[in-house]
Protein backbone atom coordinates (compact mmCIF):
# COMPACT_ATOMS: atom_id res chain seq x y z
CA UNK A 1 0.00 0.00 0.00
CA UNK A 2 2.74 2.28 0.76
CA UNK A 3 4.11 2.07 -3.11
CA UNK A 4 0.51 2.48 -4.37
CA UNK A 5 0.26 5.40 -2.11
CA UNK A 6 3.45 7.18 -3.40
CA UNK A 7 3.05 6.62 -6.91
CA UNK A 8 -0.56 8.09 -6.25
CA UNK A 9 1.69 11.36 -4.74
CA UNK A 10 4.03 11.35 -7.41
CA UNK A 11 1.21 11.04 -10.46
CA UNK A 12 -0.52 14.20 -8.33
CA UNK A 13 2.59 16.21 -8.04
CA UNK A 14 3.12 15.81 -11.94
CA UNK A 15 -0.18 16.82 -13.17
CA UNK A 16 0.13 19.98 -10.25
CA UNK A 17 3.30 21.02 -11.77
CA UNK A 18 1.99 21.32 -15.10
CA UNK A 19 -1.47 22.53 -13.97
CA UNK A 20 0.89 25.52 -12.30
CA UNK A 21 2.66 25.98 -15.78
CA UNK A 22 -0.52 25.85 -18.04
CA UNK A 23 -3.34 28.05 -15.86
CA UNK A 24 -1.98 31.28 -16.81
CA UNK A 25 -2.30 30.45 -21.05
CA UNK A 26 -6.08 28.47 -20.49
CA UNK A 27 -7.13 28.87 -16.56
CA UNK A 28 -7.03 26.54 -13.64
CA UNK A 29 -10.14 24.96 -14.26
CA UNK A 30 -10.19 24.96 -18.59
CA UNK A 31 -10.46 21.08 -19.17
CA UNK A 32 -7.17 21.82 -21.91
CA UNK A 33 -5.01 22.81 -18.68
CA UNK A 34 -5.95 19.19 -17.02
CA UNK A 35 -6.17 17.37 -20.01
CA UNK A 36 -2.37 18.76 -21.63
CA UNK A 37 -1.69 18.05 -17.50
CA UNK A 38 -2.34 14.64 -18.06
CA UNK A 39 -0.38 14.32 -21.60
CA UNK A 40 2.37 16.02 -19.72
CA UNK A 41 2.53 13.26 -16.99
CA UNK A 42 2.34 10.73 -19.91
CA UNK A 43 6.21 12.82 -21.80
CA UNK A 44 7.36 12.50 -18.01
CA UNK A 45 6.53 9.10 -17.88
CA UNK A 46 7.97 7.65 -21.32
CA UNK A 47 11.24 9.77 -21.45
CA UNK A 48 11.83 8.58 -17.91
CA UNK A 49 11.33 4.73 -19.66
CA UNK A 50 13.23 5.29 -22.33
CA UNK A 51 16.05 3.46 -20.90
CA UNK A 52 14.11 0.31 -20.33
CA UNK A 53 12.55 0.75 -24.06
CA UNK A 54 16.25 0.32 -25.13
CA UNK A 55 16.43 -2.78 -22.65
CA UNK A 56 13.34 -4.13 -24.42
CA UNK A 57 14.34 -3.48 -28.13
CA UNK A 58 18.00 -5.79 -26.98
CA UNK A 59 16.09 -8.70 -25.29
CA UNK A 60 14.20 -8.80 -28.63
CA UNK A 61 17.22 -8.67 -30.34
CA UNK A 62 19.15 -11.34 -28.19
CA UNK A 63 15.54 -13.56 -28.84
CA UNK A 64 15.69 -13.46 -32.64
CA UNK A 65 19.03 -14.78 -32.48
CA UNK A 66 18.61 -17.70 -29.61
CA UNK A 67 15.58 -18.89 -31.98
CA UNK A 68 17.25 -21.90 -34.13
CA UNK A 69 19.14 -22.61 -30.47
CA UNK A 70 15.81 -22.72 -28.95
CA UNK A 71 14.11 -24.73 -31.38
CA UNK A 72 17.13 -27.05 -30.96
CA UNK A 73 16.74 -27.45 -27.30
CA UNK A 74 12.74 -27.57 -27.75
CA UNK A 75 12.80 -31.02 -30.15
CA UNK A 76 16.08 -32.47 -28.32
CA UNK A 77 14.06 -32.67 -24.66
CA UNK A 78 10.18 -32.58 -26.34
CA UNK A 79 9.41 -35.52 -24.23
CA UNK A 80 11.02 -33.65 -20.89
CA UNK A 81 9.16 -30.29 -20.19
CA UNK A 82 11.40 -29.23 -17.07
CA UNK A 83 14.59 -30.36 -18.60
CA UNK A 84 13.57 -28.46 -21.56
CA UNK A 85 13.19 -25.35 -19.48
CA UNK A 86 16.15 -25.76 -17.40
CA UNK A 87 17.74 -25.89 -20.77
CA UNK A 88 16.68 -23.33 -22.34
CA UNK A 89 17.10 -20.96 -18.34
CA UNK A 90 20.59 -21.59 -18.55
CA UNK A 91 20.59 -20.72 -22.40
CA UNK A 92 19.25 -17.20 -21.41
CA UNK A 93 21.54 -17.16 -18.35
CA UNK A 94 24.75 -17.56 -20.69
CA UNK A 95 23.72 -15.16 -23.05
CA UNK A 96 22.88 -12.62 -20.69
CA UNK A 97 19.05 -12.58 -21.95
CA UNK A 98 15.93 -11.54 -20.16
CA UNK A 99 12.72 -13.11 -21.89
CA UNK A 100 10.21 -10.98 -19.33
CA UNK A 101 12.59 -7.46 -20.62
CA UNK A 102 9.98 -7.02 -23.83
CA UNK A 103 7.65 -6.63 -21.46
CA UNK A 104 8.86 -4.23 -18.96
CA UNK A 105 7.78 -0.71 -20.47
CA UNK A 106 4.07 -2.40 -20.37
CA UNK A 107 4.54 -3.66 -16.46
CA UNK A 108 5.58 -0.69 -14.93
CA UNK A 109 3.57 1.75 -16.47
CA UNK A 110 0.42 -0.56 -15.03
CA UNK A 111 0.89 0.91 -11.32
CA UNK A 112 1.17 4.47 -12.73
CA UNK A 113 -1.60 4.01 -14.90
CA UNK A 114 -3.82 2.61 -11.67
CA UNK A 115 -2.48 5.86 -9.41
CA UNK A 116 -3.81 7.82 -12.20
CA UNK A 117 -7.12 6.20 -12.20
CA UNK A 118 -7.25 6.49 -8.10
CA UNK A 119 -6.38 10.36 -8.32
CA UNK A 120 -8.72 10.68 -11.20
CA UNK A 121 -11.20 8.94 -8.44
CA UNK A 122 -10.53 10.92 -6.22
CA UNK A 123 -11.32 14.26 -8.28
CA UNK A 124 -14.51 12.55 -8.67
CA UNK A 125 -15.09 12.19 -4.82
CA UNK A 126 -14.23 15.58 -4.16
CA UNK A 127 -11.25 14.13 -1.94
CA UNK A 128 -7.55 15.03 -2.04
CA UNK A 129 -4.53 12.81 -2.83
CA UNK A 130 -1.37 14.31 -1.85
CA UNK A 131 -0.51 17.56 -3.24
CA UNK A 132 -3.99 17.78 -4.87
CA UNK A 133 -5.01 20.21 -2.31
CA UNK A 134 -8.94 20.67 -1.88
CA UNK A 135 -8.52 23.37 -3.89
CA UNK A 136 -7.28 21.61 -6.43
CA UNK A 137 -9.45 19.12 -6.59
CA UNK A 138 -12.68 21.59 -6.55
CA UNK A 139 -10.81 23.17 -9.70
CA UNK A 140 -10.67 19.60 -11.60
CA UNK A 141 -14.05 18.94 -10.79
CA UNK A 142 -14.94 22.04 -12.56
CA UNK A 143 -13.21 21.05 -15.53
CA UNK A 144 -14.93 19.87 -18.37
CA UNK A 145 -14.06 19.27 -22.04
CA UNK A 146 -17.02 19.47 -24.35
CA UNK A 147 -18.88 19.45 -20.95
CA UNK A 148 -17.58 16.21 -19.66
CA UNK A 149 -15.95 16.15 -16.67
CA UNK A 150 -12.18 14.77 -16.53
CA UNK A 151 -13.23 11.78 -13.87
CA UNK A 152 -16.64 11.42 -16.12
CA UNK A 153 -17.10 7.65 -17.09
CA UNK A 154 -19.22 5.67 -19.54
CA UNK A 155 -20.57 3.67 -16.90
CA UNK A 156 -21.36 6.14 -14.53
CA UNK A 157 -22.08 9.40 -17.34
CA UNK A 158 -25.94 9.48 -15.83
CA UNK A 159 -23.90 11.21 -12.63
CA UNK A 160 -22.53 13.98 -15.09
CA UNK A 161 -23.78 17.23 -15.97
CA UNK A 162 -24.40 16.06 -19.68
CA UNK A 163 -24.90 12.23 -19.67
CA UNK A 164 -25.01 12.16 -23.27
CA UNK A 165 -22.26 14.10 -23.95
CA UNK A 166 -19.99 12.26 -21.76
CA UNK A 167 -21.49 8.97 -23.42
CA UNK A 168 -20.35 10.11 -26.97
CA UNK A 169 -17.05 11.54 -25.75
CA UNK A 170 -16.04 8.55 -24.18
CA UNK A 171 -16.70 6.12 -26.75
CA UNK A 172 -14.65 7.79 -28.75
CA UNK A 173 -11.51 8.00 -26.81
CA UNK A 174 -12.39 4.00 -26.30
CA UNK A 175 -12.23 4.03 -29.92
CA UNK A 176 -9.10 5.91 -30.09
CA UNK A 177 -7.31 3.85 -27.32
CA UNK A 178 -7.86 0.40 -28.99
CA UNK A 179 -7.29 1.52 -32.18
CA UNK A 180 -3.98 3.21 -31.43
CA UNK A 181 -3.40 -0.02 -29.48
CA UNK A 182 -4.19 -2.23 -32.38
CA UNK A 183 -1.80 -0.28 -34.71
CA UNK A 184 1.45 -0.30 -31.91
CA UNK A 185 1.07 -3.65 -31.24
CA UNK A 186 0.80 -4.47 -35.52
CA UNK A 187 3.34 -2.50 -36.00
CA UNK A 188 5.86 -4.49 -33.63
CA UNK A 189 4.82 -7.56 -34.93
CA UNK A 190 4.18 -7.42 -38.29
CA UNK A 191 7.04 -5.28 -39.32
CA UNK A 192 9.72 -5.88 -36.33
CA UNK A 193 9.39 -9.74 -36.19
CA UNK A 194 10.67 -12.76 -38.52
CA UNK A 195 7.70 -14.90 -39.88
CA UNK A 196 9.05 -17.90 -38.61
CA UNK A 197 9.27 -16.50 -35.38
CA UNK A 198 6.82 -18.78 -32.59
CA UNK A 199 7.09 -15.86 -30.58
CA UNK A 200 5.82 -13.73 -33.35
CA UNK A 201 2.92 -16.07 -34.03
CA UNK A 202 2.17 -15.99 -30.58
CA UNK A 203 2.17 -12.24 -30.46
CA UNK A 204 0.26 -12.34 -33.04
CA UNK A 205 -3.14 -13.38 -31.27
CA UNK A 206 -2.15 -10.82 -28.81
CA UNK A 207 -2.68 -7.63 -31.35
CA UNK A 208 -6.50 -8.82 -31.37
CA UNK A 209 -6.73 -9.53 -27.66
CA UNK A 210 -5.20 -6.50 -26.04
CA UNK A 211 -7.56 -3.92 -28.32
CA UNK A 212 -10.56 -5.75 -27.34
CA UNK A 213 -9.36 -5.86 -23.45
CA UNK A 214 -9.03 -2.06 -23.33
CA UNK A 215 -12.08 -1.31 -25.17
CA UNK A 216 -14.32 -3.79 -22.79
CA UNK A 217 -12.22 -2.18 -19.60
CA UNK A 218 -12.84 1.43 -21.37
CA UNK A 219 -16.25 1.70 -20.28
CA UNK A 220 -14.94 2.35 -16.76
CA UNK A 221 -12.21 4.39 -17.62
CA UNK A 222 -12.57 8.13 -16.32
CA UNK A 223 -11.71 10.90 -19.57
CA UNK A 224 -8.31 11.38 -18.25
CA UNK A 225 -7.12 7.86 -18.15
CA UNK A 226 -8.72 7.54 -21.40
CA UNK A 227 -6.63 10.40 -22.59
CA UNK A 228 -3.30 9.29 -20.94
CA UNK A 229 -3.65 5.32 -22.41
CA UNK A 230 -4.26 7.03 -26.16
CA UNK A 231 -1.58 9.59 -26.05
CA UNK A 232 0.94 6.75 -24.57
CA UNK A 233 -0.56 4.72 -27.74
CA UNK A 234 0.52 7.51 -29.93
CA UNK A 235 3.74 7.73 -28.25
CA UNK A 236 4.37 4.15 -28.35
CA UNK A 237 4.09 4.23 -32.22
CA UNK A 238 6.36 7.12 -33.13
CA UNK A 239 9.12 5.34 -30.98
CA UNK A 240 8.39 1.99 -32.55
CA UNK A 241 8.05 3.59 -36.19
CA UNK A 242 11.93 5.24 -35.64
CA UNK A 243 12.87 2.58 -33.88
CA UNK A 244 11.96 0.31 -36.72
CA UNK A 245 12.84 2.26 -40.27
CA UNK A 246 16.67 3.38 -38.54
CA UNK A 247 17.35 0.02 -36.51
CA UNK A 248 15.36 -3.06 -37.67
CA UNK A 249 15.80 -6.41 -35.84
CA UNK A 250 17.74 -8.94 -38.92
CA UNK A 251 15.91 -10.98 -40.95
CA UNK A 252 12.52 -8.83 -40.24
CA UNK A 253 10.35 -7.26 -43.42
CA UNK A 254 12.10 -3.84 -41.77
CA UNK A 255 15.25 -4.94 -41.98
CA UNK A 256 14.67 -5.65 -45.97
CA UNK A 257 12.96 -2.17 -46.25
CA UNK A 258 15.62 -0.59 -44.72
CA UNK A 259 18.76 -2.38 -46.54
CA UNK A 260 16.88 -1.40 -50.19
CA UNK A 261 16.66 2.23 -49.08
CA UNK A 262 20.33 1.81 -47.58
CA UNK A 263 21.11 1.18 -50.97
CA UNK A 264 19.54 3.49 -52.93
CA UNK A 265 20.93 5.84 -50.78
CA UNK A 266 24.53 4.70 -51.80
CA UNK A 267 23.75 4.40 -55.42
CA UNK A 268 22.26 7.62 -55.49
CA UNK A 269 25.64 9.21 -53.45
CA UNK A 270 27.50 7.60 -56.11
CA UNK A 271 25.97 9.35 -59.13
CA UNK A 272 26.39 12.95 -57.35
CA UNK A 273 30.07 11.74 -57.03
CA UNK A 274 29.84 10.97 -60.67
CA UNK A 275 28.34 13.91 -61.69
CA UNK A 276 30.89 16.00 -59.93
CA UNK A 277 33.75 13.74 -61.60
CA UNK A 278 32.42 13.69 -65.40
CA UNK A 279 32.13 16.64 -68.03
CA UNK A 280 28.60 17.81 -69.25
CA UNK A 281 29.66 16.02 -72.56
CA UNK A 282 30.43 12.67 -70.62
CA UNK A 283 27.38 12.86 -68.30
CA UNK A 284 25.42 13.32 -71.95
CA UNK A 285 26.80 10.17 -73.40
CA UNK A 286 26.24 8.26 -70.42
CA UNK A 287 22.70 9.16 -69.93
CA UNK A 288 22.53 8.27 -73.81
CA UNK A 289 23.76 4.98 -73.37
CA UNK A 290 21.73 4.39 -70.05
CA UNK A 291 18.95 5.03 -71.95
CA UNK A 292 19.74 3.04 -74.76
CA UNK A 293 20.38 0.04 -72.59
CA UNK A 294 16.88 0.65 -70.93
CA UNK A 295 15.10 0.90 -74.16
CA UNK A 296 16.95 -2.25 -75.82
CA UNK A 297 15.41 -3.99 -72.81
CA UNK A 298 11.55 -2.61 -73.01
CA UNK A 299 12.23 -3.66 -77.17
CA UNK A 300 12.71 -7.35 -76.36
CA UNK A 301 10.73 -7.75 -73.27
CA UNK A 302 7.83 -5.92 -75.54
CA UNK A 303 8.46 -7.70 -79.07
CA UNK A 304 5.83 -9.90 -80.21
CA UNK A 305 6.46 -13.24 -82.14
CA UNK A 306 4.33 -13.67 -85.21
CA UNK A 307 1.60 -15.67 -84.71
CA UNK A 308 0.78 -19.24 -86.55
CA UNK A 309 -2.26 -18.42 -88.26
CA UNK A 310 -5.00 -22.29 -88.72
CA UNK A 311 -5.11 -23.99 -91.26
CA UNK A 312 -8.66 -23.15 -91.99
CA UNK A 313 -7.64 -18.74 -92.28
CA UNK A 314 -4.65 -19.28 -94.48
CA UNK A 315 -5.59 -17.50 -97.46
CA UNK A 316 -4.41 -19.62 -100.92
CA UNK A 317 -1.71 -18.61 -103.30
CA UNK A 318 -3.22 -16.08 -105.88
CA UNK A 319 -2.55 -17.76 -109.34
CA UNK A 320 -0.97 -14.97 -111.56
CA UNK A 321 -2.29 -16.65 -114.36
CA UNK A 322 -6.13 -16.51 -113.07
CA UNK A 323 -8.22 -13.48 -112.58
CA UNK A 324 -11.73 -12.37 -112.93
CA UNK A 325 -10.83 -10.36 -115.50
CA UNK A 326 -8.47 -12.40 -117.60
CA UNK A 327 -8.82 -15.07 -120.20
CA UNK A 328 -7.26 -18.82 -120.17
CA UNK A 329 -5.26 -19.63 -123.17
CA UNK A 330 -7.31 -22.06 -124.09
CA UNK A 331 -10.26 -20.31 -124.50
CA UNK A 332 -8.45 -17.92 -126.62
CA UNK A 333 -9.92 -17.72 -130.41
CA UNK A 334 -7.39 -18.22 -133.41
């Protein structure tokens, strides 16, 4: 309780701090000063995880590369399920690789994203949670965007000023959250992951299930958390998207993507160098002869071979001797 209670102090003193920078541009109780509060807590949040990100992106890594030495160890002890994992423990020992490390950003955010929720309660119940000072709290409870509240739920929107208002407005930030979840967890996968990977397929079934977790659990979600989850989504996927066009894991459909553009980008450096190298008359004749290549390779790609026409549409020899209009010699008069 003691953790849950700090984090609870530390997620208020956050969103206080940036409610003290933002009330002289909107006001203290605009719903834009709590809500860019809350996105503020969620920049604080992710640049402090950055280092574990990196952690995550190397156990990945490390993964990819144990997988034929894995597979090895899985069909040598099939029969022997603890051997098999003792195995493959001490595999992951002597390489220095944490399986659970892909999962860390997602595992401790969970407690911050629960103190958030209890805060966001607490708005709600008009009581304070550490530096959220009753004065605060009175000033989030007036806050409203669209005329929902910032605590206002789905579940509970008949105890809002504007029921239906905080009806529509919440299902679509559900919306938003478990599509932007959808797309981050797709984008790891599909992109970021071999095809033979069993992880990957595994994962796979996972991009379906989280989505529809969130948007079930989304109906109890207060506006803030709702707007914290989404812009962490949309965090999640400009990291990933970087992450994954300027260092792809090997033998990924990134990695090919990103040696063909590595490539262009050295065949292209090489005709600047070219250019620089080459007279105008030079550069002329070698564009002439590029282009002559390319065409003489359209020409015989493109050519067509005569066709063999039946039998039955050949058309017979013309006799020169024959016509309508002539006369046979032997119907010639002496």
């Amino acid at each position: 309780m003691f953790l849950l209670t700090w984090l609870e102090s530390a997620v208020a003193w956050v969103l206080v701090a940036f409610h003290t920078v933002l009330s002289p541009l909107f006001g203290s109780t605009s719903g834009i000063t709590w809500a860019l509060s809350i996105v503020g807590l969620v920049v604080v949040i992710r640049v402090a995880l950055i280092p574990l990100f990196v952690k995550q992106i190397k156990a990945q890594r490390n993964l990819q590369i144990l997988q034929p030495k894995i597979k090895e160890l899985q069909k040598k002890y099939a029969g022997d399920r603890e051997r098999q994992s003792q195995e493959m423990m001490k595999l992951y020992k002597e390489t220095g690789t944490n399986p659970l490390a892909s999962c860390l950003p997602i595992i401790l955010q969970a407690p911050i994203f629960f103190a958030l929720f209890r805060v966001l309660q607490g708005i709600a119940q008009g009581k304070s949670v550490g530096p959220m000072t009753p004065e605060l709290v009175a000033q989030a409870r007036e806050a409203s965007i669209f005329g929902v509240p910032i605590y206002g739920t789905f579940a509970h929107a008949a105890e809002t000023p504007y029921p239906m208002s905080t009806r529509i407005l919440t299902v679509t930030l559900i919306v938003l959250m478990s599509f932007t979840t959808f797309i981050t967890q797709r984008q790891l996968v599909v992109k970021n992951s071999a095809p033979d990977n069993p992880i990957a397929k595994q994962a796979k079934i996972m991009v379906y299930v989280f989505p529809f977790i969130f948007a079930i659990g989304g109906f109890n979600f207060p506006v803030g958390v709702l707007i914290y989850w989404t812009t962490t989504n949309l965090w999640s996927m400009g990291q990933q998207f970087y992450v994954i066009r300027n260092n792809p894991q090997p033998g990924t459909p990134a990695h090919a993507a990103y040696l063909a553009r590595k490539k262009d980008k050295e065949d292209s450096k090489a005709e600047a160098k070219l250019a620089k190298e080459l007279t105008p008359a030079e550069l002329e004749a070698l564009a002439v002869a590029k282009a002559a290549e390319t065409n003489k390779g359209t020409t015989v790609q493109n050519r067509q071979q005569p066709k063999r026409q039946p039998k039955s549409k050949r058309k017979a020899p013309t006799n020169p001797g024959s016509g309508t209009g002539g006369s046979s010699a032997s119907g010639k008069k002496i």
